[in-house]
C-alpha atoms as a PDB file:
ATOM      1  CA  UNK A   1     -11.441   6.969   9.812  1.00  0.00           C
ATOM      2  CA  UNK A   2     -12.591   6.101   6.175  1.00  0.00           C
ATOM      3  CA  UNK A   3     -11.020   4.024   3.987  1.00  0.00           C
ATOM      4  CA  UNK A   4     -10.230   7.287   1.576  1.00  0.00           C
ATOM      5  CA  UNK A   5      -9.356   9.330   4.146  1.00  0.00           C
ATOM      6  CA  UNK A   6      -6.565   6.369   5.217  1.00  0.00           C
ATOM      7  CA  UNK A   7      -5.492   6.067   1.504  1.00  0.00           C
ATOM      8  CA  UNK A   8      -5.278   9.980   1.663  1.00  0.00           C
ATOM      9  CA  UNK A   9      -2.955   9.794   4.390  1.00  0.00           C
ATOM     10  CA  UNK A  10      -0.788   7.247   3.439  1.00  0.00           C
ATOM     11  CA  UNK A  11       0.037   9.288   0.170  1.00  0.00           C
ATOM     12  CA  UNK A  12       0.610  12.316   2.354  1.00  0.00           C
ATOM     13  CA  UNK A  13       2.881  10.488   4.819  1.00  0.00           C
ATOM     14  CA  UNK A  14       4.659   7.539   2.796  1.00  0.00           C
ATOM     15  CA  UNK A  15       4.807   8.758  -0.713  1.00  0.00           C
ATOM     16  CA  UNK A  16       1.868   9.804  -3.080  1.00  0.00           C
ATOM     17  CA  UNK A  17       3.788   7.969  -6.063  1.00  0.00           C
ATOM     18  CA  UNK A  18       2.548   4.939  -4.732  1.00  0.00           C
ATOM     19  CA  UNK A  19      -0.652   2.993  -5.714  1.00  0.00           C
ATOM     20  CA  UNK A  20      -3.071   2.549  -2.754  1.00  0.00           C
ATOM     21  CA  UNK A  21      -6.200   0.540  -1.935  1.00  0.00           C
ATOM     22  CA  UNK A  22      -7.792  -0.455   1.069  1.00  0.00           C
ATOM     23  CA  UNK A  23      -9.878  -3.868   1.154  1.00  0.00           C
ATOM     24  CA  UNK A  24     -10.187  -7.079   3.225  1.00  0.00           C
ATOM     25  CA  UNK A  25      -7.202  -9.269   3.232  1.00  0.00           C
ATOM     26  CA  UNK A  26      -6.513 -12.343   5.349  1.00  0.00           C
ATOM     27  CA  UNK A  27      -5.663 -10.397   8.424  1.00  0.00           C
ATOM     28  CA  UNK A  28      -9.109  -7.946   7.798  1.00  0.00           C
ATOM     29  CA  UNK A  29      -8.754  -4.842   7.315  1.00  0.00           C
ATOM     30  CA  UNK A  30      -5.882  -4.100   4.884  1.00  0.00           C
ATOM     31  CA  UNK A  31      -3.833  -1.533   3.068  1.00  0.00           C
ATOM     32  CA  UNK A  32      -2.202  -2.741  -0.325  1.00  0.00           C
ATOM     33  CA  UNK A  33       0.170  -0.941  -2.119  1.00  0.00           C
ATOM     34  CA  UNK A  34       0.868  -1.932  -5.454  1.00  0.00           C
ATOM     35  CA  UNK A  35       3.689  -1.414  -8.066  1.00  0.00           C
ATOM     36  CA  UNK A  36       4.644  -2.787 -11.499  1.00  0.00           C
ATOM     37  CA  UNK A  37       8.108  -4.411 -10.473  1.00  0.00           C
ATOM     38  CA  UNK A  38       9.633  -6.557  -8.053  1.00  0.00           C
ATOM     39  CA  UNK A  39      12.809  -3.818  -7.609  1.00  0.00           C
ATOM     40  CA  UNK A  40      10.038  -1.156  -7.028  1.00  0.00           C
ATOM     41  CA  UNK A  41       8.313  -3.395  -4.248  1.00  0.00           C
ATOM     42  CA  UNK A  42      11.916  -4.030  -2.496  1.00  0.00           C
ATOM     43  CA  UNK A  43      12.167  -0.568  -2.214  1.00  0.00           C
ATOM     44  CA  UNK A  44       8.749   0.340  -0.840  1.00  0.00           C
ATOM     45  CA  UNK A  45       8.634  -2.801   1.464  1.00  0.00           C
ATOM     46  CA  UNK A  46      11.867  -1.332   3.160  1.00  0.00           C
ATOM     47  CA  UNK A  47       9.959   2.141   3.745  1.00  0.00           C
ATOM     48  CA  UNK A  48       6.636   1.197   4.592  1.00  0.00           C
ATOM     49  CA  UNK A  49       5.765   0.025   8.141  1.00  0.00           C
ATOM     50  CA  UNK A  50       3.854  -3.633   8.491  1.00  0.00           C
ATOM     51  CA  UNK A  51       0.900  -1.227  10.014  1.00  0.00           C
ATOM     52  CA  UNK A  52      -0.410   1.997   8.910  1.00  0.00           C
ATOM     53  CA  UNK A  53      -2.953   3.415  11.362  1.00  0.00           C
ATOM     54  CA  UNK A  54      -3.647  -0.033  12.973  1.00  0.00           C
ATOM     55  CA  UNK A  55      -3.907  -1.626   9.735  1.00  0.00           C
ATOM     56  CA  UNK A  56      -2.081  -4.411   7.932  1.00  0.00           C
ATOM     57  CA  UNK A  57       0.334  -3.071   5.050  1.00  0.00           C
ATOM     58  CA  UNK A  58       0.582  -5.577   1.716  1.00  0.00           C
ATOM     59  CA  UNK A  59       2.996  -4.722  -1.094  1.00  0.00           C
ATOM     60  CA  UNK A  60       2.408  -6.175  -4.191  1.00  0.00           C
ATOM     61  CA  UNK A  61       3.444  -6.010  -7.831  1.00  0.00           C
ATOM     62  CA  UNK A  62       2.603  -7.626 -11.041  1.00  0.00           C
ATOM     63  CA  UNK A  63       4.911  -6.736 -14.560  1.00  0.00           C
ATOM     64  CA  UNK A  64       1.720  -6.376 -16.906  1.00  0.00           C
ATOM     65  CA  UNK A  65      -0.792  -4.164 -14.579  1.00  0.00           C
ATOM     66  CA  UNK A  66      -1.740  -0.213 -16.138  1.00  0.00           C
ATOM     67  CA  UNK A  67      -0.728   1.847 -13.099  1.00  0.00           C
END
């Protein structure tokens, strides 16, 4: 599966208010998703699973990013 088409389904089957990329993390393979407050990241981190589609799941959030 391609990287957009992974991104593509995560919006579909998480929630396509969320920010998505896919890149290489630590682990390999990863998909971040990335908000603009720690509150917002509590939330998602409670609804998103550790893996998506066999890959590693990263939330992340910085105050002073344009979304």
């Amino acid at each position: 599966m391609l990287k957009n088409e992974i991104i593509l389904k995560a919006a579909i089957e998480l929630d396509p208010e969320w920010n998505y990329d896919f890149r290489n993390g630590t682990m390999g393979p990863t998909l971040y998703i990335h908000t603009d407050s720690k509150e917002k990241a509590s939330v998602i981190r409670k609804r998103a699973p550790g893996r998506f589609e066999g890959y590693y799941v990263i939330v992340t959030y910085s105050y002073d990013r344009d979304l």
